[in-house]
C-alpha atoms as a PDB file:
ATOM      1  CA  UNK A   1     131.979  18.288   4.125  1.00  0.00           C
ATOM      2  CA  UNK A   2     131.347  21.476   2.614  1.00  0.00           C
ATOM      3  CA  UNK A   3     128.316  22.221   0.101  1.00  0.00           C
ATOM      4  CA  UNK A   4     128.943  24.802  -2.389  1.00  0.00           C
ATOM      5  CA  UNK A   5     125.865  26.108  -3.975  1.00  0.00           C
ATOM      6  CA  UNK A   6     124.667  27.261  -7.565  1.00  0.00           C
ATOM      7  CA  UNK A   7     121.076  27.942  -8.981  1.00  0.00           C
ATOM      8  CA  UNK A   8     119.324  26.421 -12.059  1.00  0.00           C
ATOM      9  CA  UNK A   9     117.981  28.890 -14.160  1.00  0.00           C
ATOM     10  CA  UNK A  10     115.228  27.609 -16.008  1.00  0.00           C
ATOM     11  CA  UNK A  11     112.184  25.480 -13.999  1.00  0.00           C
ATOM     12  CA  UNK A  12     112.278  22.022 -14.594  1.00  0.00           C
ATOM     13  CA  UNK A  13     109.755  18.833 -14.253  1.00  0.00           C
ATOM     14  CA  UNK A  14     110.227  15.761 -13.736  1.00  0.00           C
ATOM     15  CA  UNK A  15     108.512  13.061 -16.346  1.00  0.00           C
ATOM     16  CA  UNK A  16     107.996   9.630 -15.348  1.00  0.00           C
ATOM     17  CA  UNK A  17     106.164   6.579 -16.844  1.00  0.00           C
ATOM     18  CA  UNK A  18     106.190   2.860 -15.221  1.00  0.00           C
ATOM     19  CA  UNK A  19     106.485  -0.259 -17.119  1.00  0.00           C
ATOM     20  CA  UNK A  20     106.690  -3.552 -16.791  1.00  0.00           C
ATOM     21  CA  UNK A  21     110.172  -5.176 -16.392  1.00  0.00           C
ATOM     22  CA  UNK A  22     110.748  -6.760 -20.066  1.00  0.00           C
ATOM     23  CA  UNK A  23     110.018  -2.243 -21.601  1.00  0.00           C
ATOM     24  CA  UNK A  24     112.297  -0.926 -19.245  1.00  0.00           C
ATOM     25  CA  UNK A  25     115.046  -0.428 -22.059  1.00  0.00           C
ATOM     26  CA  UNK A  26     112.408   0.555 -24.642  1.00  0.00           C
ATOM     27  CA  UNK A  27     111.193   3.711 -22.663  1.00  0.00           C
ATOM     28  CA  UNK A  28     114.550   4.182 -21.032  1.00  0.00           C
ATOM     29  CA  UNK A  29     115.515   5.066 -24.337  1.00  0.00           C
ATOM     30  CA  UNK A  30     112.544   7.287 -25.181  1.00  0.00           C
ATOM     31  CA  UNK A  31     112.775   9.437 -22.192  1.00  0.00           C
ATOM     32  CA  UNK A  32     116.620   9.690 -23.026  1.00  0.00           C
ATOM     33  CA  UNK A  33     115.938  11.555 -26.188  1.00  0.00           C
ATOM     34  CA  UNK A  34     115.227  14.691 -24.289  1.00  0.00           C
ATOM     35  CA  UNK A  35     116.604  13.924 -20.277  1.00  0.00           C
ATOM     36  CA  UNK A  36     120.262  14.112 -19.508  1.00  0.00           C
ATOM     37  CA  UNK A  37     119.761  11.024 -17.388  1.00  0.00           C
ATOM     38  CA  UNK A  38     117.057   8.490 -16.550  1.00  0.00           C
ATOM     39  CA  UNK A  39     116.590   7.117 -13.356  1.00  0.00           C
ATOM     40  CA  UNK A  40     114.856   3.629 -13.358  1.00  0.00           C
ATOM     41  CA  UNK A  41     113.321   2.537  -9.528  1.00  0.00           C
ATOM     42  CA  UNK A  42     111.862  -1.042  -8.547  1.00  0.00           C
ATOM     43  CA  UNK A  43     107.676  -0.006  -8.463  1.00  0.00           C
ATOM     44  CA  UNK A  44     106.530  -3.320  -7.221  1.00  0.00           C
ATOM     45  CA  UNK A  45     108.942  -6.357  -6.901  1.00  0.00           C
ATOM     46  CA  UNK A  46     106.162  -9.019  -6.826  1.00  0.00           C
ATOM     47  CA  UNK A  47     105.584  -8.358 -10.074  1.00  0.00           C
ATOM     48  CA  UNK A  48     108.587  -6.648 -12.088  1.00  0.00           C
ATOM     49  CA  UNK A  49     106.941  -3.065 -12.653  1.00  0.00           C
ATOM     50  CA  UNK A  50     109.692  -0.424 -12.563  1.00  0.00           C
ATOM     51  CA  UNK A  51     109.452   3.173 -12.693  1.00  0.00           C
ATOM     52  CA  UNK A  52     111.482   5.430 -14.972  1.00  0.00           C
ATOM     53  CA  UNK A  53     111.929   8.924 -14.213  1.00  0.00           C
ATOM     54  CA  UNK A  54     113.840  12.096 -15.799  1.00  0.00           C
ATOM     55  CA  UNK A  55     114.379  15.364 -15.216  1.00  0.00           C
ATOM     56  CA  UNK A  56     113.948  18.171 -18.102  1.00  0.00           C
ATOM     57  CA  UNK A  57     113.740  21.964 -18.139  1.00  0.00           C
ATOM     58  CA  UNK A  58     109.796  22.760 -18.441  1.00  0.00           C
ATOM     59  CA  UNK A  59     108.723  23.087 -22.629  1.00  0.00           C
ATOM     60  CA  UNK A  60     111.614  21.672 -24.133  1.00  0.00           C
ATOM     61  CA  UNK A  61     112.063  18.632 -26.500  1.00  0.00           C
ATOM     62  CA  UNK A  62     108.197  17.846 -26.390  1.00  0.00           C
ATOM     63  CA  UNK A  63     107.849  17.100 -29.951  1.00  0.00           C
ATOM     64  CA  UNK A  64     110.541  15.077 -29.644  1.00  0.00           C
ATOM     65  CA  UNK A  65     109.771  13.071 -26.263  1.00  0.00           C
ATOM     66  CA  UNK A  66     106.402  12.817 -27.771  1.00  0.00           C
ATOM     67  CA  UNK A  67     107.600  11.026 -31.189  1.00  0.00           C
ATOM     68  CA  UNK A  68     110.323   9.195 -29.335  1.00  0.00           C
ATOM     69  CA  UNK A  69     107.249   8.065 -26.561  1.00  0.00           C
ATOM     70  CA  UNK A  70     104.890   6.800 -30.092  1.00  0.00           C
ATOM     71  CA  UNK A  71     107.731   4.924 -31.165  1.00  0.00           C
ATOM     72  CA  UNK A  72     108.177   2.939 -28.017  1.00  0.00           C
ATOM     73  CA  UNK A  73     104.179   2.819 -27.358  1.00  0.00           C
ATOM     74  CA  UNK A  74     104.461   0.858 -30.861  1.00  0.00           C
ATOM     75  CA  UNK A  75     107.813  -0.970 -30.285  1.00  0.00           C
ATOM     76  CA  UNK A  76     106.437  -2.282 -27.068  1.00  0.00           C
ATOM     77  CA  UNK A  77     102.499  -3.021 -27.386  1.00  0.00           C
ATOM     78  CA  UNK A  78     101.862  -0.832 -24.146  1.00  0.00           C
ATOM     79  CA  UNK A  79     100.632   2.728 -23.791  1.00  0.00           C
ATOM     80  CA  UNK A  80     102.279   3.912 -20.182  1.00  0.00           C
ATOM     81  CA  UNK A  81     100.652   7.460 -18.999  1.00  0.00           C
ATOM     82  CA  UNK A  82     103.536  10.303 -18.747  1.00  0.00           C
ATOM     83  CA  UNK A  83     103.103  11.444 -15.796  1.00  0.00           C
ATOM     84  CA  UNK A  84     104.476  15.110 -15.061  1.00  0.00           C
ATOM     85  CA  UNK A  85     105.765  16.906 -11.517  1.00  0.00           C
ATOM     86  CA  UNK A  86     106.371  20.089 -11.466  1.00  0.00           C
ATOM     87  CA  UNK A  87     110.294  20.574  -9.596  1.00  0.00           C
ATOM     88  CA  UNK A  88     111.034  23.202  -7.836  1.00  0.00           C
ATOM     89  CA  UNK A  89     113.892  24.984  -9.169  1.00  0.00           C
ATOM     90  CA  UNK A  90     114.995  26.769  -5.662  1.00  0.00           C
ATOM     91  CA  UNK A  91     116.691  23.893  -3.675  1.00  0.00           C
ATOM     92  CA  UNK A  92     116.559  21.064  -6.207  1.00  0.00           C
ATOM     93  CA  UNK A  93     120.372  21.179  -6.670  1.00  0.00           C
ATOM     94  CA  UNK A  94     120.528  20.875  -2.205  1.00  0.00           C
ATOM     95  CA  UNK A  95     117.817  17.553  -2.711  1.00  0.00           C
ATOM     96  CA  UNK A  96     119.978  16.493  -5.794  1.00  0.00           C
ATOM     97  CA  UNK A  97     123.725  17.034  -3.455  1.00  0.00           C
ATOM     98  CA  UNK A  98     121.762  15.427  -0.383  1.00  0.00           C
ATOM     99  CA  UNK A  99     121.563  12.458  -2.842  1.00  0.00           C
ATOM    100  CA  UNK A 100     124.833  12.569  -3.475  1.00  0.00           C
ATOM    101  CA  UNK A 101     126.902  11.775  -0.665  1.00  0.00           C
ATOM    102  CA  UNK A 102     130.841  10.470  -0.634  1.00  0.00           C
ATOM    103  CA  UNK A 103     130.505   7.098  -2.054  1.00  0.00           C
ATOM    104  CA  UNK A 104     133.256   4.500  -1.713  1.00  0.00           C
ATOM    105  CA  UNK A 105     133.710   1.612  -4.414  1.00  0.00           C
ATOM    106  CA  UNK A 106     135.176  -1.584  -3.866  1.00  0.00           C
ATOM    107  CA  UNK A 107     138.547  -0.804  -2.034  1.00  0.00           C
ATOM    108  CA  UNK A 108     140.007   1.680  -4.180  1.00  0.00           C
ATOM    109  CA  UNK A 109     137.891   4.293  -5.043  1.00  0.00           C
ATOM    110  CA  UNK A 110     135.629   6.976  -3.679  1.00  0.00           C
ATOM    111  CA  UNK A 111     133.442   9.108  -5.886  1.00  0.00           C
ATOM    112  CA  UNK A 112     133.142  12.687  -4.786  1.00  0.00           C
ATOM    113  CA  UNK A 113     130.517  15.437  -6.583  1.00  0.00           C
ATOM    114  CA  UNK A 114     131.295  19.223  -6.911  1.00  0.00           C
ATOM    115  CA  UNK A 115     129.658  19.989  -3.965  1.00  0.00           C
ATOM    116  CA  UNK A 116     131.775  18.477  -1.490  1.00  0.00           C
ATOM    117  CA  UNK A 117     135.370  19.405  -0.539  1.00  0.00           C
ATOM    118  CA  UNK A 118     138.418  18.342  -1.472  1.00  0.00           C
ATOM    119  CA  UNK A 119     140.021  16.911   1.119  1.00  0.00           C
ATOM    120  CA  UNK A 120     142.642  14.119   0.152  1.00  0.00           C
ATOM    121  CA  UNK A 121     141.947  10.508   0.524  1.00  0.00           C
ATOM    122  CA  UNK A 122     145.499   8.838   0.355  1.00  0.00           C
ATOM    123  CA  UNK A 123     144.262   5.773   0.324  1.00  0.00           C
ATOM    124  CA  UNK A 124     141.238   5.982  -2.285  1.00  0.00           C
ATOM    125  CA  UNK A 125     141.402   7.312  -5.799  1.00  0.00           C
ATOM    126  CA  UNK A 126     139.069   9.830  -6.170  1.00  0.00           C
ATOM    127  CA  UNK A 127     136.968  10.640  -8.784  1.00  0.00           C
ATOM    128  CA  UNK A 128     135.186  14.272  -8.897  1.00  0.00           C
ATOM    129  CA  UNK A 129     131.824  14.447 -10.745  1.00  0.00           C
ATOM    130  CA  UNK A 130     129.187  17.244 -11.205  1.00  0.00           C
ATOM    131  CA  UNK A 131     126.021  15.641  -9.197  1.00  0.00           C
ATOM    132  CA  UNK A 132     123.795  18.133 -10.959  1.00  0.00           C
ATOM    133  CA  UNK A 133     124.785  16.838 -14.366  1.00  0.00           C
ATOM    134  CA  UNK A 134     126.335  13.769 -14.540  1.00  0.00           C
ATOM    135  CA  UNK A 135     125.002  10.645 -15.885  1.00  0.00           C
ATOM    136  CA  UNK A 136     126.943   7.379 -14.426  1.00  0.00           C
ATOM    137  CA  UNK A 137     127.474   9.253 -10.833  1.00  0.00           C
ATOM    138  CA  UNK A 138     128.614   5.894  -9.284  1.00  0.00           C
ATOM    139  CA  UNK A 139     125.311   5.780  -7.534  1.00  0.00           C
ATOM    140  CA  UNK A 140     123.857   3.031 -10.104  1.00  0.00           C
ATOM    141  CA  UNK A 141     124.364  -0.463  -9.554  1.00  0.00           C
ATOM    142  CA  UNK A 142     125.673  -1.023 -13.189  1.00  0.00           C
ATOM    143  CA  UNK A 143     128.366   1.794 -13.039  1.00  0.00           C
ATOM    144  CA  UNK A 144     129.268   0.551  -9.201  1.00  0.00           C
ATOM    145  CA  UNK A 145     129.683  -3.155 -10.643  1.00  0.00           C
ATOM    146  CA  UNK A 146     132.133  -1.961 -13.210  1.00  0.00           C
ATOM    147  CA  UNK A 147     134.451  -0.476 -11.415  1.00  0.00           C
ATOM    148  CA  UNK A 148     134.202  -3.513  -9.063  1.00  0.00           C
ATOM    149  CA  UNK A 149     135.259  -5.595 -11.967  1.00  0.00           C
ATOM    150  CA  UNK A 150     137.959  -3.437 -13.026  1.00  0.00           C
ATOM    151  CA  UNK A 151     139.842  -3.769  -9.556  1.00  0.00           C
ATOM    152  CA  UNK A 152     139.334  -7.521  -9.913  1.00  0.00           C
ATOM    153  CA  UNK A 153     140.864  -7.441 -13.206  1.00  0.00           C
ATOM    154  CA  UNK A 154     143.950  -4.545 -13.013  1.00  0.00           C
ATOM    155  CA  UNK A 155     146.567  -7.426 -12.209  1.00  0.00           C
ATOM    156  CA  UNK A 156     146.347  -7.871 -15.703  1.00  0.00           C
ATOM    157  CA  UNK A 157     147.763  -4.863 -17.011  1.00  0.00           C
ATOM    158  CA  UNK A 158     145.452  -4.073 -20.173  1.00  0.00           C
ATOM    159  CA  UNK A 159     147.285  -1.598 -22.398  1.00  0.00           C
ATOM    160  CA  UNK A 160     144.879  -0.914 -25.127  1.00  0.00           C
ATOM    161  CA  UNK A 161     141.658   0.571 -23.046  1.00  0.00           C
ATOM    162  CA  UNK A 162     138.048   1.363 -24.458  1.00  0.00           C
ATOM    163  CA  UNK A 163     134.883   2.334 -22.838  1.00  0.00           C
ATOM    164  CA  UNK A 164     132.088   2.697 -25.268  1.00  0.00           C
ATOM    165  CA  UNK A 165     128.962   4.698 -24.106  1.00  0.00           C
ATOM    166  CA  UNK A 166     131.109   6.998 -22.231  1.00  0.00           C
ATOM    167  CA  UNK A 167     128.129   8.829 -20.538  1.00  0.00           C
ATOM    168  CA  UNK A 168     130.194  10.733 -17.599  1.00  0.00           C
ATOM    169  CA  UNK A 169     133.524   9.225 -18.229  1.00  0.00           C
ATOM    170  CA  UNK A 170     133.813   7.602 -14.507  1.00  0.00           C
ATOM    171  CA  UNK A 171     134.810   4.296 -16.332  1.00  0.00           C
ATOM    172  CA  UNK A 172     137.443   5.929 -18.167  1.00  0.00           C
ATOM    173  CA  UNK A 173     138.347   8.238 -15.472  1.00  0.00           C
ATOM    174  CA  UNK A 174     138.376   4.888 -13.359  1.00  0.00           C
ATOM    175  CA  UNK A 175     140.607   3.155 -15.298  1.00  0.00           C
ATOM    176  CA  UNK A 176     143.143   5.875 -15.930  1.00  0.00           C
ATOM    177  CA  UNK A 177     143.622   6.716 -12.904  1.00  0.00           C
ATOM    178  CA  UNK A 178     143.706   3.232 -11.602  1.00  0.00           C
ATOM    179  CA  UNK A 179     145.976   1.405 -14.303  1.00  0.00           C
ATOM    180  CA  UNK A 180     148.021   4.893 -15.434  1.00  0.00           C
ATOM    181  CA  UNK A 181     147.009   3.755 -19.337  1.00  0.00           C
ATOM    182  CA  UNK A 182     145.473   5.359 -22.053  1.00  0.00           C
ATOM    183  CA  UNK A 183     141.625   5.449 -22.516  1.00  0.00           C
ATOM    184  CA  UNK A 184     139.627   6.097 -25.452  1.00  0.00           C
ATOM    185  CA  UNK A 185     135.873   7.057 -24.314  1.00  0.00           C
ATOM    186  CA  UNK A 186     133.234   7.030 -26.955  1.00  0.00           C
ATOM    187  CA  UNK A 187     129.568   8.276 -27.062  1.00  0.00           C
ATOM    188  CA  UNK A 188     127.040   8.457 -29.320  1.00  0.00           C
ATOM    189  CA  UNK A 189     125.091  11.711 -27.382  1.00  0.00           C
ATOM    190  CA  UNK A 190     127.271  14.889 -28.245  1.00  0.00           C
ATOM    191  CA  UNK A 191     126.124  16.023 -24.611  1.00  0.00           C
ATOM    192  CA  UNK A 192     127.687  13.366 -23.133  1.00  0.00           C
ATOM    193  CA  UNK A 193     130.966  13.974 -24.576  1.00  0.00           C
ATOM    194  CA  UNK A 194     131.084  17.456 -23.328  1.00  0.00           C
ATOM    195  CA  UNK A 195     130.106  16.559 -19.996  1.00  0.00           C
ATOM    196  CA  UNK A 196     132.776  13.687 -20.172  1.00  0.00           C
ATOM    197  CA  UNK A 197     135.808  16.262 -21.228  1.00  0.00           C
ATOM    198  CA  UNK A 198     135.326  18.336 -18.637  1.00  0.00           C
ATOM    199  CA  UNK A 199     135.347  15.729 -15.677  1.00  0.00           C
ATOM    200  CA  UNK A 200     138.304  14.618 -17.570  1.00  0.00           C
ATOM    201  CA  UNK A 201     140.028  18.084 -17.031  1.00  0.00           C
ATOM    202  CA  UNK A 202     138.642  18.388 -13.539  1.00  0.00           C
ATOM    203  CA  UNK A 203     140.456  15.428 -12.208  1.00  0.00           C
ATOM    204  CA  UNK A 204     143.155  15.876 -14.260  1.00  0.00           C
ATOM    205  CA  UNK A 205     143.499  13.265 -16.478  1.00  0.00           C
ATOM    206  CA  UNK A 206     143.598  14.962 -19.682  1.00  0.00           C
ATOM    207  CA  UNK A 207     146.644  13.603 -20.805  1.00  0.00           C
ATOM    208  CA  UNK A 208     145.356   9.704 -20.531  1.00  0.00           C
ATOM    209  CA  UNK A 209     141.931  10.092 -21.704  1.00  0.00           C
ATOM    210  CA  UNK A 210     140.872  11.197 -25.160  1.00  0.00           C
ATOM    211  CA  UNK A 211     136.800  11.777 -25.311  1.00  0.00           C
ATOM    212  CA  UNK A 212     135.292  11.663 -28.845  1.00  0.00           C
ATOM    213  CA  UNK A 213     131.740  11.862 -30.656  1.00  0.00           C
ATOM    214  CA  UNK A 214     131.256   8.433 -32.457  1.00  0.00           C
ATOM    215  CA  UNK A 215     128.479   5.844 -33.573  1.00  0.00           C
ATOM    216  CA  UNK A 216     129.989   2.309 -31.455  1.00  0.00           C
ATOM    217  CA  UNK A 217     131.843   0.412 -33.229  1.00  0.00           C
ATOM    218  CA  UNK A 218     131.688   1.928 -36.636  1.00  0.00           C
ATOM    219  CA  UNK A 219     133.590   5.359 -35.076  1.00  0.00           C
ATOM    220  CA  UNK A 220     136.732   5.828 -37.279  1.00  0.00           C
ATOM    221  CA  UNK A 221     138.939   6.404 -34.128  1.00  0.00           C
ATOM    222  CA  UNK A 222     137.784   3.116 -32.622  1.00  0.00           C
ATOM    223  CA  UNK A 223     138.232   1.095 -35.821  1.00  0.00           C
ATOM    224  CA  UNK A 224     142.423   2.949 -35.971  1.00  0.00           C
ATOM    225  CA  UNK A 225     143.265   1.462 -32.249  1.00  0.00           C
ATOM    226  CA  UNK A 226     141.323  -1.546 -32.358  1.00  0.00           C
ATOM    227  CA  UNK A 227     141.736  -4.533 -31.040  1.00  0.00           C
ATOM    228  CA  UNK A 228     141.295  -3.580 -27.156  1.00  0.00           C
ATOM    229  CA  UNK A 229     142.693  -5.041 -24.067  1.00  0.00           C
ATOM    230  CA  UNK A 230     140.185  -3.983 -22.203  1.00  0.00           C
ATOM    231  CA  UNK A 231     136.253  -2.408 -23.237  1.00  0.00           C
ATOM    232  CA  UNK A 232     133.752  -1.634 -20.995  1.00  0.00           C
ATOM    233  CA  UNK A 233     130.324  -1.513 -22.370  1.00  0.00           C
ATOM    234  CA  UNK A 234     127.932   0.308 -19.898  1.00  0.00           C
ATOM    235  CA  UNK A 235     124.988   0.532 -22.376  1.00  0.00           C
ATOM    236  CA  UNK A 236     121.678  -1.738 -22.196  1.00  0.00           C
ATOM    237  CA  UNK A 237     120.865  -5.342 -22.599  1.00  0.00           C
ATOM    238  CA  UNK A 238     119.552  -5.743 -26.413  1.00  0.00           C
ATOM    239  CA  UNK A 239     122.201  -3.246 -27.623  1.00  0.00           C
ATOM    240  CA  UNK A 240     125.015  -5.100 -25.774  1.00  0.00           C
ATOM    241  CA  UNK A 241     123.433  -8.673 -27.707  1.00  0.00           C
ATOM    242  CA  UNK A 242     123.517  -6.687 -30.824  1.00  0.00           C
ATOM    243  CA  UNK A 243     126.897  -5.450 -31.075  1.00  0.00           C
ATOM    244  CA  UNK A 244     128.427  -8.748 -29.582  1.00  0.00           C
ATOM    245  CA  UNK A 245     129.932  -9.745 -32.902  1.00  0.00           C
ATOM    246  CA  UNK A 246     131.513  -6.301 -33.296  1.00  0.00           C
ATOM    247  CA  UNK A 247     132.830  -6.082 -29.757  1.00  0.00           C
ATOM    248  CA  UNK A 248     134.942 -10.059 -30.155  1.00  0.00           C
ATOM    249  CA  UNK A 249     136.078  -8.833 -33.315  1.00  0.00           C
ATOM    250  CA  UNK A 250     137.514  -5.856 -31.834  1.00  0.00           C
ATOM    251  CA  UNK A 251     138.649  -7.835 -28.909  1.00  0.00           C
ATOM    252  CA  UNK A 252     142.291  -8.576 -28.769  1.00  0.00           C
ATOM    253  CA  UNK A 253     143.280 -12.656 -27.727  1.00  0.00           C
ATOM    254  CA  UNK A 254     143.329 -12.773 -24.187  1.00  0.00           C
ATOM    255  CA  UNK A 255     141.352  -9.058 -23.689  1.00  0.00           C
ATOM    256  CA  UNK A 256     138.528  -8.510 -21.411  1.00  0.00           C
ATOM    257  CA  UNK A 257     135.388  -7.043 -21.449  1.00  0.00           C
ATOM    258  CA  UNK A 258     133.296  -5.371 -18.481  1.00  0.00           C
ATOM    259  CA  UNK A 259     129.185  -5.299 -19.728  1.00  0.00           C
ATOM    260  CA  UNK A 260     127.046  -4.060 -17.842  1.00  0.00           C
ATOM    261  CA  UNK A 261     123.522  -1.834 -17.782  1.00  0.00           C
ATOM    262  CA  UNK A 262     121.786  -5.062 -16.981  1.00  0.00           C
ATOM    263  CA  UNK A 263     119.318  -6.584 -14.595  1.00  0.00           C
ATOM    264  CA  UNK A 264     120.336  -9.389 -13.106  1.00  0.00           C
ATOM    265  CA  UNK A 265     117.244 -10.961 -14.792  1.00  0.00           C
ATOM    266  CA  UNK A 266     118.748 -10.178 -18.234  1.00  0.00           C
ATOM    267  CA  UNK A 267     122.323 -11.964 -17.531  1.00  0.00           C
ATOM    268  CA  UNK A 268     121.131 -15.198 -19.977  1.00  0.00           C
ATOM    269  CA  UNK A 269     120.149 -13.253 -22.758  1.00  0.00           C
ATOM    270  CA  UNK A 270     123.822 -11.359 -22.991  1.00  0.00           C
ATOM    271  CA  UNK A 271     125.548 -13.713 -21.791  1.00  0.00           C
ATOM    272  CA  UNK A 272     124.069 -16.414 -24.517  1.00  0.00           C
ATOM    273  CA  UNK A 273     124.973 -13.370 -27.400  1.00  0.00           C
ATOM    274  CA  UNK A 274     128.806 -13.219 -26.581  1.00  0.00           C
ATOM    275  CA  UNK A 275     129.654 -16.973 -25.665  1.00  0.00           C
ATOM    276  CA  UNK A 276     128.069 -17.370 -29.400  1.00  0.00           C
ATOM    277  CA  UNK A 277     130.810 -15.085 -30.623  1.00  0.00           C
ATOM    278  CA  UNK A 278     133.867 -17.182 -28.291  1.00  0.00           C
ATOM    279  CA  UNK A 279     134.021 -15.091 -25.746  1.00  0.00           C
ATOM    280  CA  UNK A 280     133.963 -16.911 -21.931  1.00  0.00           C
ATOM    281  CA  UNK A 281     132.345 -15.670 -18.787  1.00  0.00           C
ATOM    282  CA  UNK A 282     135.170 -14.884 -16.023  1.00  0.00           C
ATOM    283  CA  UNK A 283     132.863 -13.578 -13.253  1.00  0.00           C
ATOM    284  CA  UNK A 284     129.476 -11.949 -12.416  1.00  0.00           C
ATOM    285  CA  UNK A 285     129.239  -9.269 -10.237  1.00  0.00           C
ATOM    286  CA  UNK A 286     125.716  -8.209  -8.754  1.00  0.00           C
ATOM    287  CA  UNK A 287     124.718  -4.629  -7.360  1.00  0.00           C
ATOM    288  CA  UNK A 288     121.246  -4.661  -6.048  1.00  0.00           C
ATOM    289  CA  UNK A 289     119.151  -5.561  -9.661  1.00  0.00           C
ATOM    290  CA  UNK A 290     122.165  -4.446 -11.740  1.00  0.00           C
ATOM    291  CA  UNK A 291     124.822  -7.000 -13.289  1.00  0.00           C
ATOM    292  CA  UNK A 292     128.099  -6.621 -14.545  1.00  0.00           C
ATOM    293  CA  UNK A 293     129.480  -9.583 -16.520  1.00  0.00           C
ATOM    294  CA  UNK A 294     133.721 -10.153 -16.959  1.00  0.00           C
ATOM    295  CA  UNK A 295     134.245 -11.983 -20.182  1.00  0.00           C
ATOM    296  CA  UNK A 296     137.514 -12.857 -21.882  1.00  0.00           C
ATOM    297  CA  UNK A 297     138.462 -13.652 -25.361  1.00  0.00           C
ATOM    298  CA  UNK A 298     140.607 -17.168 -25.125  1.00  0.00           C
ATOM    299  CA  UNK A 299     143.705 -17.270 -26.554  1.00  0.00           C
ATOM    300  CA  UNK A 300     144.317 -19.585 -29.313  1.00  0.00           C
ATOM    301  CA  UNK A 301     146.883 -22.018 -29.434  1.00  0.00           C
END
């Protein structure tokens, strides 16, 4: 396969802190505020420390990472050192493709970045993403477990499609492609939604998948084509629990939901959230740490 290269033009660092298991969402969130995407890495197993690490171009958004990093100090009772490494702008894009490879999901699809060619794969659907950029690359466990569930639930045709917390788009580039529906992908970031449209126009799905700017569930295009078939809420634990009222309301009878942007360890507290709001557990689907729940909304009779 053939890498095609570019160069980053600013230097960049990398930022890191590591926290025990139960802050992981807390300073996921923090480091957010200012890094396109957050890697989170098992530390020590033995006792649930993980490490959460982002990239950033050197000097910017330190006011904000610094509130954002008081607020979660505060939130969470703990005071994690930021730890800073300097990363070398020539060659971090080769490291960052070298991470990259071809990866193939469940039996249908194969995620490809930028980098690679384009050869054909007649038998996969393939979905083209930016490896330099991209935030849900198909490498996580929690993005990998969704599209999982969608093959395991495409038999049942859902017409009415939403995924909420686009990030990249690869769930609604997913289901597009594999259900030939329309798919309304919402995000919260403006940056996300950028990045999302133009994956959307690189594998040419503009025509099935609208991307829009929105706050969840109270977006006005969300609330005009509700109730969904089918949602897929990649987010985080305590937000999913949150908005588990909104999302059964939203829900048609008989629709599905994919969660997921879970540890496995967190599958009781979510879970416990939406069965208190009538939805019903179809299937759990572990990658690695990551979860991704199937629920349904039962039809009443």
């Amino acid at each position: 396969m053939t890498l095609k290269t570019k160069r980053h033009a600013t230097a960049l660092e990398t930022i890191s802190v590591v926290v025990p298991e139960e802050h992981v969402e807390i300073f996921e969130n923090a480091l957010g505020i200012i890094c396109p995407t957050v890697g989170i890495f098992e530390e020590d197993s033995d006792n649930n420390i993980w490490r959460l690490e982002g990239i950033k171009d050197v000097g910017y958004g330190e006011e904000e990472l610094a509130n954002a990093l008081t607020l979660a100090n505060s939130i969470s009772g703990i005071s994690p050192e930021l730890q800073r490494k300097t990363t070398e702008t020539d060659g971090w894009l080769a490291r960052t493709y070298e991470a990259f490879p071809e990866q193939a999901i469940g039996k249908r699809f194969v995620i490809r970045g930028t980098h690679l060619d384009d050869t054909p794969s007649p038998s996969h659907l393939v979905l083209t993403l930016d490896a330099g950029v991209a935030f849900g690359s198909g490498e996580h466990g929690s993005t990998r477990g969704c599209l999982i569930a969608l093959e395991k639930i495409a038999h049942t045709k859902p017409k009415r499609i939403l995924d909420l917390g686009c990030g990249s788009g690869i769930l609604a580039m997913g289901a597009a492609a594999l259900l030939n529906k329309k798919v309304l992908a919402v995000d919260i970031e403006p940056w996300s939604v950028r990045a999302a449209k133009q994956n959307v126009i690189r594998n040419g799905l503009r025509n099935l998948i609208v991307c829009e700017h929105g706050n969840g569930w109270l977006s006005p295009s969300i609330r005009k084509k509700a109730p969904f078939d089918l949602v897929f809420a990649n987010i985080l634990a305590r937000p999913l629990c949150k908005m588990a009222k909104d999302l059964a309301k939203n829900l048609a009878p008989g629709g599905k939901v994919i969660l997921s942007g879970l540890l496995a360890t967190q599958i009781p507290m979510v879970l416990v959230a939406h069965q208190r709001q009538g939805l019903k557990l179809q299937e759990k689907i572990i990658q690695g740490s990551w979860a991704a729940l199937i629920l349904y909304k039962p039809i009443k009779k």
